[in-house]
ModelCIF file with pLDDT and N, C-alpha, C, O atoms, coordinates in Angstrom:
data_MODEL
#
_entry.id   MODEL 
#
_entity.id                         1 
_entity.type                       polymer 
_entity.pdbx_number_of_molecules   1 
#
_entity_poly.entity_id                      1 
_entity_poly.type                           'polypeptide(L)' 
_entity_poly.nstd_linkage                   no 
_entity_poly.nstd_monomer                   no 
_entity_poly.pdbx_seq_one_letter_code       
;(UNK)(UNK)(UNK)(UNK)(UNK)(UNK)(UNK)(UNK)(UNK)(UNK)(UNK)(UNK)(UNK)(UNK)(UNK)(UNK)
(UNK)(UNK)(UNK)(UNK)(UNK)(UNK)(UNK)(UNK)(UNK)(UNK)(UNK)(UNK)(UNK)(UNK)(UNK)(UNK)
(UNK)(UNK)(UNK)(UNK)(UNK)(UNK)(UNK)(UNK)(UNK)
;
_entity_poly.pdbx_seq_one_letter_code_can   XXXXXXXXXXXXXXXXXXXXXXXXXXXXXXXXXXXXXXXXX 
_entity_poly.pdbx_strand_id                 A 
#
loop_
_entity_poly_seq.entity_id 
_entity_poly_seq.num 
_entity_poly_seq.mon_id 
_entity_poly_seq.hetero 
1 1  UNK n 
1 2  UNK n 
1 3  UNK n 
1 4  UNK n 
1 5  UNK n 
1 6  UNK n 
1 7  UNK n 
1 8  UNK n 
1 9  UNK n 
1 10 UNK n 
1 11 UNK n 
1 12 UNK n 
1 13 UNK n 
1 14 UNK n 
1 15 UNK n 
1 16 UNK n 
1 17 UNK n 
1 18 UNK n 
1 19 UNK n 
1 20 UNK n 
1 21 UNK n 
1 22 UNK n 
1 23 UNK n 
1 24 UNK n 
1 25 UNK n 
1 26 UNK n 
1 27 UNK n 
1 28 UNK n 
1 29 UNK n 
1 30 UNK n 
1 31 UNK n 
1 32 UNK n 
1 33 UNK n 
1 34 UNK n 
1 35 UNK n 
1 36 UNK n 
1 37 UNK n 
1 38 UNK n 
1 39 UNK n 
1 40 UNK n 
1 41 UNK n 
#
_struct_asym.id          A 
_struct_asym.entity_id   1 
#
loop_
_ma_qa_metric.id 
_ma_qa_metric.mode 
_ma_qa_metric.name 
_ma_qa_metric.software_group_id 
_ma_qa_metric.type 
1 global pLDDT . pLDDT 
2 local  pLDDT . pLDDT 
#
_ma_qa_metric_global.metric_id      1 
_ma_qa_metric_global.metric_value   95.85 
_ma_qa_metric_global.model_id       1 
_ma_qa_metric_global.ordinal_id     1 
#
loop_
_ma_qa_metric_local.label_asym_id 
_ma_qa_metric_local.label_comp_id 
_ma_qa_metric_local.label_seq_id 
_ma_qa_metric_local.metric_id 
_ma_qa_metric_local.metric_value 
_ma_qa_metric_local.model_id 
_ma_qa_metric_local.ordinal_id 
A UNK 1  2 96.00 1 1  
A UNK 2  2 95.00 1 2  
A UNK 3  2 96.00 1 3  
A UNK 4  2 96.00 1 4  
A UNK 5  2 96.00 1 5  
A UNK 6  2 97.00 1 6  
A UNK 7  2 95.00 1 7  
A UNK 8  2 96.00 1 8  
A UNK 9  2 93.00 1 9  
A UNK 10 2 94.00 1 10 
A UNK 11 2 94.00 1 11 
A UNK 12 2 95.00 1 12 
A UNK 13 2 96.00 1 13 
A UNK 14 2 97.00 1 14 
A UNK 15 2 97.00 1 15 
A UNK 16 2 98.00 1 16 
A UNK 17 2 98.00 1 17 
A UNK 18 2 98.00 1 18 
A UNK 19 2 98.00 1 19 
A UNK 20 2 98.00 1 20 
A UNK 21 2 98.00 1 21 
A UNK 22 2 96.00 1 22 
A UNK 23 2 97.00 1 23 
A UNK 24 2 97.00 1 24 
A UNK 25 2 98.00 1 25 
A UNK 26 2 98.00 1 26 
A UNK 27 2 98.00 1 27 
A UNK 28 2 98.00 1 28 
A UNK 29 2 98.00 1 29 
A UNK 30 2 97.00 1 30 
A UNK 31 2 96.00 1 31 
A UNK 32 2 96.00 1 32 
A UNK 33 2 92.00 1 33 
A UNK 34 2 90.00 1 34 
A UNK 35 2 93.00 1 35 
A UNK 36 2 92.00 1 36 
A UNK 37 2 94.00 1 37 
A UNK 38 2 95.00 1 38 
A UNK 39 2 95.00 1 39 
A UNK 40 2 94.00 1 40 
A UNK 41 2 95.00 1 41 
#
loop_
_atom_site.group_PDB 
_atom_site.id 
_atom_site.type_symbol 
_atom_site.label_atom_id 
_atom_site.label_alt_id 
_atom_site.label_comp_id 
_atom_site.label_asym_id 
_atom_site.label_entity_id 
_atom_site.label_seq_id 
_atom_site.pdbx_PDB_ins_code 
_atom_site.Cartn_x 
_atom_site.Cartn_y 
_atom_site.Cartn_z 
_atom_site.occupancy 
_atom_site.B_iso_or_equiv 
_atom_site.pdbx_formal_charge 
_atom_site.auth_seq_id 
_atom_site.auth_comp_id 
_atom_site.auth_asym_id 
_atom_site.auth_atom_id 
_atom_site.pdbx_PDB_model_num 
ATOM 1   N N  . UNK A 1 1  ? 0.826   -1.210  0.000   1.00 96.00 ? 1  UNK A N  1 
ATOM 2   C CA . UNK A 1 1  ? 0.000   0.000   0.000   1.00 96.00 ? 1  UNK A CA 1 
ATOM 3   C C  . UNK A 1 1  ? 0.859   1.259   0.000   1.00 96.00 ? 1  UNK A C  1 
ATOM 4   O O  . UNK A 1 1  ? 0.664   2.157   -0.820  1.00 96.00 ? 1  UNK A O  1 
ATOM 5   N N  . UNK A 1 2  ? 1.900   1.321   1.012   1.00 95.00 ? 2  UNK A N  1 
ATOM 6   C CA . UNK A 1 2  ? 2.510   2.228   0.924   1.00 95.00 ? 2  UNK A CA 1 
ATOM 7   C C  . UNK A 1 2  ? 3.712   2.611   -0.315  1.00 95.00 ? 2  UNK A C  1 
ATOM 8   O O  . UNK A 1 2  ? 3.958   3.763   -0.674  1.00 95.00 ? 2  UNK A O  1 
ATOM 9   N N  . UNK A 1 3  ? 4.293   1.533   -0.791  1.00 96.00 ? 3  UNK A N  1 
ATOM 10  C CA . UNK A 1 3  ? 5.540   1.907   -1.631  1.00 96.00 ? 3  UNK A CA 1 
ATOM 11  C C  . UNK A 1 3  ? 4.888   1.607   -3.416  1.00 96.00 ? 3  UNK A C  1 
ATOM 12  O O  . UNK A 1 3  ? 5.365   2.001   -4.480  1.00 96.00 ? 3  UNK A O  1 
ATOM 13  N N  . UNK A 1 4  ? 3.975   0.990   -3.218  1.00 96.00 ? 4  UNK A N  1 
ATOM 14  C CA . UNK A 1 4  ? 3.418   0.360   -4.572  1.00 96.00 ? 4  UNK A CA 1 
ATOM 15  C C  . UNK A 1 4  ? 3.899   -0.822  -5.257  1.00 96.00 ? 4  UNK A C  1 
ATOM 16  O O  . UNK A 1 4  ? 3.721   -1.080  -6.448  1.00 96.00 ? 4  UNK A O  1 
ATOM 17  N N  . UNK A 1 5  ? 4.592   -1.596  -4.307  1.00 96.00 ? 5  UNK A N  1 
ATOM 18  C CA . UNK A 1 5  ? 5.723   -2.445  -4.818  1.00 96.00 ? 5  UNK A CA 1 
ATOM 19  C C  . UNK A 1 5  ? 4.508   -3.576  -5.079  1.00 96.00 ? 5  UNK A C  1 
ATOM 20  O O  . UNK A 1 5  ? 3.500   -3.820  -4.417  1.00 96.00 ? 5  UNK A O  1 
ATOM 21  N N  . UNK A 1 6  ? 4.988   -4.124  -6.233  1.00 97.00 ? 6  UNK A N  1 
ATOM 22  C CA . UNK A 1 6  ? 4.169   -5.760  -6.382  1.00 97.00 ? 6  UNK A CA 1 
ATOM 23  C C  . UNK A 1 6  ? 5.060   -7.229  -5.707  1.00 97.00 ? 6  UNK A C  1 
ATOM 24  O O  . UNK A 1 6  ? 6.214   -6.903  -5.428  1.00 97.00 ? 6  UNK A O  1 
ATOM 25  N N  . UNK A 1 7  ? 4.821   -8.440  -5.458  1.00 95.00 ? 7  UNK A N  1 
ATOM 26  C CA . UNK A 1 7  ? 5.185   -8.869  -5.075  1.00 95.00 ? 7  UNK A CA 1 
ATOM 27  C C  . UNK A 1 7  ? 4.330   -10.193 -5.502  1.00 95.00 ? 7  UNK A C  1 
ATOM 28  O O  . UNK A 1 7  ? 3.123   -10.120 -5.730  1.00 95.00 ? 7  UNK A O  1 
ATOM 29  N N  . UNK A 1 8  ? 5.116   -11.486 -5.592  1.00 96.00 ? 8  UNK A N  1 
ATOM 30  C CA . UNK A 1 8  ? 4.598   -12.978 -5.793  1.00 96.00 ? 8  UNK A CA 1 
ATOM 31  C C  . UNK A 1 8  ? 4.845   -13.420 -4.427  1.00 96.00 ? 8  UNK A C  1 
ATOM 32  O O  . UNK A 1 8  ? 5.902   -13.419 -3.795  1.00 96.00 ? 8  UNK A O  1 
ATOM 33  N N  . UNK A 1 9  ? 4.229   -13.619 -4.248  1.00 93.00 ? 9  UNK A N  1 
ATOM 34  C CA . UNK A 1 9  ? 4.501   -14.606 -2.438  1.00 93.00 ? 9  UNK A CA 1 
ATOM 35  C C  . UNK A 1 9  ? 4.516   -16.200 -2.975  1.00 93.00 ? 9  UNK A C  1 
ATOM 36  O O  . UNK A 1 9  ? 5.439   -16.970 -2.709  1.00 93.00 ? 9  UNK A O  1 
ATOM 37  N N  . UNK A 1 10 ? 3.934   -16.380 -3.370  1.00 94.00 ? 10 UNK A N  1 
ATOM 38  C CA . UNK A 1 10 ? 4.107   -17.717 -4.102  1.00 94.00 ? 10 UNK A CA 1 
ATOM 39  C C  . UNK A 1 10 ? 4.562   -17.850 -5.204  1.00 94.00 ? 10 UNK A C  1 
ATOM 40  O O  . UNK A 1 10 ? 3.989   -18.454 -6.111  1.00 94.00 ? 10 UNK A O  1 
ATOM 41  N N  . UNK A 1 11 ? 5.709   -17.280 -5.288  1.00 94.00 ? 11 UNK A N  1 
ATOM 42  C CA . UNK A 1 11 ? 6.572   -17.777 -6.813  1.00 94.00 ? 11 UNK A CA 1 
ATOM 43  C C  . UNK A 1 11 ? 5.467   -16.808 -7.804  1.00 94.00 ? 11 UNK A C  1 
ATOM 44  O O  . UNK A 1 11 ? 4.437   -16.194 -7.525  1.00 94.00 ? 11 UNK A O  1 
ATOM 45  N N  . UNK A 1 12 ? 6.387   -17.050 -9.331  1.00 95.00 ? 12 UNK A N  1 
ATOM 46  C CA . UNK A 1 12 ? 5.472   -16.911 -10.197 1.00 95.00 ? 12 UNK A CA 1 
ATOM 47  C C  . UNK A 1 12 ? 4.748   -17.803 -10.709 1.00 95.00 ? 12 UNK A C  1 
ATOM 48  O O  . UNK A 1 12 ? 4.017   -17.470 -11.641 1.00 95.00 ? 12 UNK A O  1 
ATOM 49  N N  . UNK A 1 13 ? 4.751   -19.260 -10.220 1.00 96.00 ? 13 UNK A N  1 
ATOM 50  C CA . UNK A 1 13 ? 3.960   -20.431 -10.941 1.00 96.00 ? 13 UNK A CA 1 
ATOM 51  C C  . UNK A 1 13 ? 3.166   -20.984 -9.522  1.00 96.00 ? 13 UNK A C  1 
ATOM 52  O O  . UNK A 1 13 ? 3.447   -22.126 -9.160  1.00 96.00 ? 13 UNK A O  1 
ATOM 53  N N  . UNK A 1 14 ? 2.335   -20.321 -8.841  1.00 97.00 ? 14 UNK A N  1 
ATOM 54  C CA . UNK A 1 14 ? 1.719   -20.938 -7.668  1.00 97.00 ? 14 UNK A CA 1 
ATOM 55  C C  . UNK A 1 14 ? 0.715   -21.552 -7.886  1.00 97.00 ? 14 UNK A C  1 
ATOM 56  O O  . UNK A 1 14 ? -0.090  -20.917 -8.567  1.00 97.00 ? 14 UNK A O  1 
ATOM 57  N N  . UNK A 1 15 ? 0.339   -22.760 -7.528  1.00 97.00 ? 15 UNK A N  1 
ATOM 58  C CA . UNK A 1 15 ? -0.398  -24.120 -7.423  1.00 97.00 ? 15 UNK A CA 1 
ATOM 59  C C  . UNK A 1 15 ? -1.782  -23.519 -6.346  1.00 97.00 ? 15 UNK A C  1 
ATOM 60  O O  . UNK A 1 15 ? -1.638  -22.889 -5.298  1.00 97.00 ? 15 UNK A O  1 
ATOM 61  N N  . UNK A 1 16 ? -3.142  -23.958 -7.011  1.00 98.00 ? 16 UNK A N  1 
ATOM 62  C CA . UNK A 1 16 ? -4.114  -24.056 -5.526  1.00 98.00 ? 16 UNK A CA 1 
ATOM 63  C C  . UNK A 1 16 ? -5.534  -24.363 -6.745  1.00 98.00 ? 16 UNK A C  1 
ATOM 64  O O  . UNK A 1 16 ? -5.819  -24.311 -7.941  1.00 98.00 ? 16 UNK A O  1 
ATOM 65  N N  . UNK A 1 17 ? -6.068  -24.692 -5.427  1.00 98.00 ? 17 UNK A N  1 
ATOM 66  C CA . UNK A 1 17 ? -7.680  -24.967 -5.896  1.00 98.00 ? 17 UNK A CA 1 
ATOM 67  C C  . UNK A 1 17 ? -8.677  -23.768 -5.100  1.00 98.00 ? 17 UNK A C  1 
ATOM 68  O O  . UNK A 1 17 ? -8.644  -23.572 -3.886  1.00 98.00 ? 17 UNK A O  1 
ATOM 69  N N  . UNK A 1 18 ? -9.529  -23.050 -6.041  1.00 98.00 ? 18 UNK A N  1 
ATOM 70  C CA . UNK A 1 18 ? -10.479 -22.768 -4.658  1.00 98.00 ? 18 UNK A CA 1 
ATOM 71  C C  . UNK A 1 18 ? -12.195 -23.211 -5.132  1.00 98.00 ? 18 UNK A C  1 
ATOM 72  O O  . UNK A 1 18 ? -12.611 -22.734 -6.188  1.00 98.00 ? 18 UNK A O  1 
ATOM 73  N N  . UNK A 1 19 ? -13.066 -24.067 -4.354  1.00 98.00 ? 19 UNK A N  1 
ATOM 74  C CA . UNK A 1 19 ? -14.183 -24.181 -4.584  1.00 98.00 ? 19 UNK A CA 1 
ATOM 75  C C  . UNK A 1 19 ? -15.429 -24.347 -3.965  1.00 98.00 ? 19 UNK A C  1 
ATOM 76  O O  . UNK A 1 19 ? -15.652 -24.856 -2.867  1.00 98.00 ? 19 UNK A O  1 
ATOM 77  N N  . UNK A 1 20 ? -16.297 -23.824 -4.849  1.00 98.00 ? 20 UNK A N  1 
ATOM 78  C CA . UNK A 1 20 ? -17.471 -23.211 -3.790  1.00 98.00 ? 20 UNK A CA 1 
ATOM 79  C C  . UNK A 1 20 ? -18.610 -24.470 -4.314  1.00 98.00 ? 20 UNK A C  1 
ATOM 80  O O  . UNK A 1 20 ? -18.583 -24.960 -5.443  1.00 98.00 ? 20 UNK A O  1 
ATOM 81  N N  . UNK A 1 21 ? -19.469 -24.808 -3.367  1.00 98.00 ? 21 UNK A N  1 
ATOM 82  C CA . UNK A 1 21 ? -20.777 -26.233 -3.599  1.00 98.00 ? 21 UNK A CA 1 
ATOM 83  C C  . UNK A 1 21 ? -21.554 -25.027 -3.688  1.00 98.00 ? 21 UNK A C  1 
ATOM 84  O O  . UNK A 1 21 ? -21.443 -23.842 -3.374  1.00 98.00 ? 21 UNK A O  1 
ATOM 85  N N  . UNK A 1 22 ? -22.677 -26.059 -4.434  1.00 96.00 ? 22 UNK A N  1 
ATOM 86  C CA . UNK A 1 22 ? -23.776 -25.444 -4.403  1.00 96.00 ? 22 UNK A CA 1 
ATOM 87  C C  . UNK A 1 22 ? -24.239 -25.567 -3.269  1.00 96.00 ? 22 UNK A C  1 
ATOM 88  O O  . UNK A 1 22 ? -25.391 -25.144 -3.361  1.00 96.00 ? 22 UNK A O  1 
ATOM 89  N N  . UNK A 1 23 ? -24.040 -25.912 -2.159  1.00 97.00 ? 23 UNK A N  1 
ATOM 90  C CA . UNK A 1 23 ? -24.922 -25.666 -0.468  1.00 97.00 ? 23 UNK A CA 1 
ATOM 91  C C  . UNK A 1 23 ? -24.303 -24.919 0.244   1.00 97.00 ? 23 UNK A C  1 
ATOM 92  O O  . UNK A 1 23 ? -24.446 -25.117 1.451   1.00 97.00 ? 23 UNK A O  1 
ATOM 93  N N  . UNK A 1 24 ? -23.381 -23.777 -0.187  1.00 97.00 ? 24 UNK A N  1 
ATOM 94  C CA . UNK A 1 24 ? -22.759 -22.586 0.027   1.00 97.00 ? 24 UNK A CA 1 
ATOM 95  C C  . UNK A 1 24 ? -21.861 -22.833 1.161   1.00 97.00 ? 24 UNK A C  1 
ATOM 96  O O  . UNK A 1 24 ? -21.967 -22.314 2.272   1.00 97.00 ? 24 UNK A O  1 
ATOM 97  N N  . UNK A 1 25 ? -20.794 -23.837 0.708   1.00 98.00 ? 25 UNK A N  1 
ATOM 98  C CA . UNK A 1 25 ? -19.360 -24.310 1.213   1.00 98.00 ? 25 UNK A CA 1 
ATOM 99  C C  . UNK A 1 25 ? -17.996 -23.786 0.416   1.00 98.00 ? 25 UNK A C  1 
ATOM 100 O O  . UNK A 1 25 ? -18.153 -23.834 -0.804  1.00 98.00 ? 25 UNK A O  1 
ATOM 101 N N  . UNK A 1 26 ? -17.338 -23.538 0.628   1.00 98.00 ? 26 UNK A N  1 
ATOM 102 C CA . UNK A 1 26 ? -15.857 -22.861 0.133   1.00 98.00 ? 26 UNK A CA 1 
ATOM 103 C C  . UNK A 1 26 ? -14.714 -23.722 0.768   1.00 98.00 ? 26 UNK A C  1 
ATOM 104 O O  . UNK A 1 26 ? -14.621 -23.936 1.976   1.00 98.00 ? 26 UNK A O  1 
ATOM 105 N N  . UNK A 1 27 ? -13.706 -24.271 -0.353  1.00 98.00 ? 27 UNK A N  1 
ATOM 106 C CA . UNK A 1 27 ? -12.451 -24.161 0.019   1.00 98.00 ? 27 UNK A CA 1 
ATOM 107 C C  . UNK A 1 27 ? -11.596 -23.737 -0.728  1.00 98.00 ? 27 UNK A C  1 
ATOM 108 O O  . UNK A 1 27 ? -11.535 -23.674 -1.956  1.00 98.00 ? 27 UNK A O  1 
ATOM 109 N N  . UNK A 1 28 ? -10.908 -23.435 0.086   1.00 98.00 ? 28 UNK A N  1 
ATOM 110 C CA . UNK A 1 28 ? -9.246  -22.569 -0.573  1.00 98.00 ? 28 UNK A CA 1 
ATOM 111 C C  . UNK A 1 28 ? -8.151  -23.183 0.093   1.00 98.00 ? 28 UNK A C  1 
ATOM 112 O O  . UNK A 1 28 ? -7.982  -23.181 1.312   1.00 98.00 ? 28 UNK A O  1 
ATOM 113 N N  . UNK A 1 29 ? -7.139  -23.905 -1.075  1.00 98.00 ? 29 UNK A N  1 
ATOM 114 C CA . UNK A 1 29 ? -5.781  -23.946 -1.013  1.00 98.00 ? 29 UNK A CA 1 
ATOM 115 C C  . UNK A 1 29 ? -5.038  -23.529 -1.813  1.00 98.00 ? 29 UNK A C  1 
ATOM 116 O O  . UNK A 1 29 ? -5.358  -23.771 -2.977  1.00 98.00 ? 29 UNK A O  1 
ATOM 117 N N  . UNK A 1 30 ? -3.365  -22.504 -1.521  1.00 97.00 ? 30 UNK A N  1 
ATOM 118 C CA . UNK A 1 30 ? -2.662  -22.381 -2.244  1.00 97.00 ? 30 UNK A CA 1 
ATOM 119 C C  . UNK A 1 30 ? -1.416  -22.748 -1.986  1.00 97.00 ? 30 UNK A C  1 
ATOM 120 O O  . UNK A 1 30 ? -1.401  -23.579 -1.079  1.00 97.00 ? 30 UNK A O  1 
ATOM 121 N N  . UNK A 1 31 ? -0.360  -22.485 -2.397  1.00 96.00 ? 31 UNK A N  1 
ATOM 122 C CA . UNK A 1 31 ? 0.976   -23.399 -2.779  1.00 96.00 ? 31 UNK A CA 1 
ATOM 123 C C  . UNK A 1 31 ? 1.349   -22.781 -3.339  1.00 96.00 ? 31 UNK A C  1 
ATOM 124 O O  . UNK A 1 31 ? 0.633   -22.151 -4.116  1.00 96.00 ? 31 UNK A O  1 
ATOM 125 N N  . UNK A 1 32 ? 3.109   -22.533 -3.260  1.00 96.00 ? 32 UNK A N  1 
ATOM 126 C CA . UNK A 1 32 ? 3.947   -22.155 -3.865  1.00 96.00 ? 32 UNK A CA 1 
ATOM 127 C C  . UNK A 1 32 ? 4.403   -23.504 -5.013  1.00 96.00 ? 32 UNK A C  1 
ATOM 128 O O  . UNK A 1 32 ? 4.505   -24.674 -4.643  1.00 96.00 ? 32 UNK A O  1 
ATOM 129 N N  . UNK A 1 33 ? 4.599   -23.106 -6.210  1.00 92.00 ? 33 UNK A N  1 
ATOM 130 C CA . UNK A 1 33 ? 4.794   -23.938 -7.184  1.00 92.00 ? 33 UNK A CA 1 
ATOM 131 C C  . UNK A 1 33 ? 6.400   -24.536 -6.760  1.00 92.00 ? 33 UNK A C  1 
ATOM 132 O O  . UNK A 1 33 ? 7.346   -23.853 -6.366  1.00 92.00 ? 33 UNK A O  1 
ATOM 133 N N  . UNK A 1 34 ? 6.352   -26.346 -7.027  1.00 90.00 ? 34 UNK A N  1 
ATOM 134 C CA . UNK A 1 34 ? 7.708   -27.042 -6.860  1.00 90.00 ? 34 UNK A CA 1 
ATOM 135 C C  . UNK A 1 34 ? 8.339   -27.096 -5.200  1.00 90.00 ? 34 UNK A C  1 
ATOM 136 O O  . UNK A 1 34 ? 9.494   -27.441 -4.953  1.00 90.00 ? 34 UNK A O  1 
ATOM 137 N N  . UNK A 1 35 ? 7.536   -26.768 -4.361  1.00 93.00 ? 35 UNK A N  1 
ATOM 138 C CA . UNK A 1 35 ? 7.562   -26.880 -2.583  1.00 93.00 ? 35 UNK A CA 1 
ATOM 139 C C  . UNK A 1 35 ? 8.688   -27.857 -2.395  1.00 93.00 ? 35 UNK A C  1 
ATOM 140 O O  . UNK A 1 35 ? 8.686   -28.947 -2.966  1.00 93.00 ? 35 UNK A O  1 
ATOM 141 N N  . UNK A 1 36 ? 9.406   -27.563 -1.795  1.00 92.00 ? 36 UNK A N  1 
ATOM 142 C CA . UNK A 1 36 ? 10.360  -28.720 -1.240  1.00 92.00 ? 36 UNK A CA 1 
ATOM 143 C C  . UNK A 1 36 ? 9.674   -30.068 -0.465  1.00 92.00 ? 36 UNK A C  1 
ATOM 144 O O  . UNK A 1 36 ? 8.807   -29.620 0.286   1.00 92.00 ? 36 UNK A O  1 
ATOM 145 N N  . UNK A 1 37 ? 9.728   -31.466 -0.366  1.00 94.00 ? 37 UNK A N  1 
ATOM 146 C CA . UNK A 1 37 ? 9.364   -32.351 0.037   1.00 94.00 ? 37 UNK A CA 1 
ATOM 147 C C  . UNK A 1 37 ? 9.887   -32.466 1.294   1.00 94.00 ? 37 UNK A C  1 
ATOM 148 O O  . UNK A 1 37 ? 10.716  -31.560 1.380   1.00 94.00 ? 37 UNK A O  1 
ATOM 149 N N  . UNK A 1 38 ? 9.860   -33.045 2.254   1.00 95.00 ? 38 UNK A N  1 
ATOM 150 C CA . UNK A 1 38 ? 9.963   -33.644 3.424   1.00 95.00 ? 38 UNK A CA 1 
ATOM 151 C C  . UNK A 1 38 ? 11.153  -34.517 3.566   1.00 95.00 ? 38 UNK A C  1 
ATOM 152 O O  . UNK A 1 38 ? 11.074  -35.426 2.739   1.00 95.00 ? 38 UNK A O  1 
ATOM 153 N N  . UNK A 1 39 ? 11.978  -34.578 4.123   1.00 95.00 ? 39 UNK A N  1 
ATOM 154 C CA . UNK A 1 39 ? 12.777  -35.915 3.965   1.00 95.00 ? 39 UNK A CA 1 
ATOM 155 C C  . UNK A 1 39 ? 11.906  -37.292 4.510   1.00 95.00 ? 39 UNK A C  1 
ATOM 156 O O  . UNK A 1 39 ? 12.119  -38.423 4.075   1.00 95.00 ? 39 UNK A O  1 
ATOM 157 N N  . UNK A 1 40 ? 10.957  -36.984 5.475   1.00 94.00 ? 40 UNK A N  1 
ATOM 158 C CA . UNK A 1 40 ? 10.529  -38.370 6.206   1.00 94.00 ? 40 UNK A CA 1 
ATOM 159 C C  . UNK A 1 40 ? 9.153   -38.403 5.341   1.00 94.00 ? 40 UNK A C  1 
ATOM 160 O O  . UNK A 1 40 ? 8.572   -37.431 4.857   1.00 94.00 ? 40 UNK A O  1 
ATOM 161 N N  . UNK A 1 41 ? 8.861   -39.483 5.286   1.00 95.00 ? 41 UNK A N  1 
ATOM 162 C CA . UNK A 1 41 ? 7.661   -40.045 4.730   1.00 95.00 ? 41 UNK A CA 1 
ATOM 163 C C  . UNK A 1 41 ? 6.275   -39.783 5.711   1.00 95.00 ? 41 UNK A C  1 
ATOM 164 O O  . UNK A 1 41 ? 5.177   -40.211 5.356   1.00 95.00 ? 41 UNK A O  1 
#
């Protein structure tokens, strides 16, 4: 707001779903595109 700067918080290739039911339910996930994995399973 203040400097006007733009910014990707999630990369420029960010991953997500968002979806709404018809019985007026919503979800939202997003993701940074290529996330590092876990070492442990």
């Amino acid at each position: 707001v203040q400097s006007g700067e733009v910014s990707y918080p999630m990369g420029r290739h960010p991953e997500g779903l968002i979806l709404y039911t018809f019985d007026g339910y919503m979800s939202a996930q997003l993701g940074s595109g290529g996330r590092e994995r876990f070492k442990s399973q």
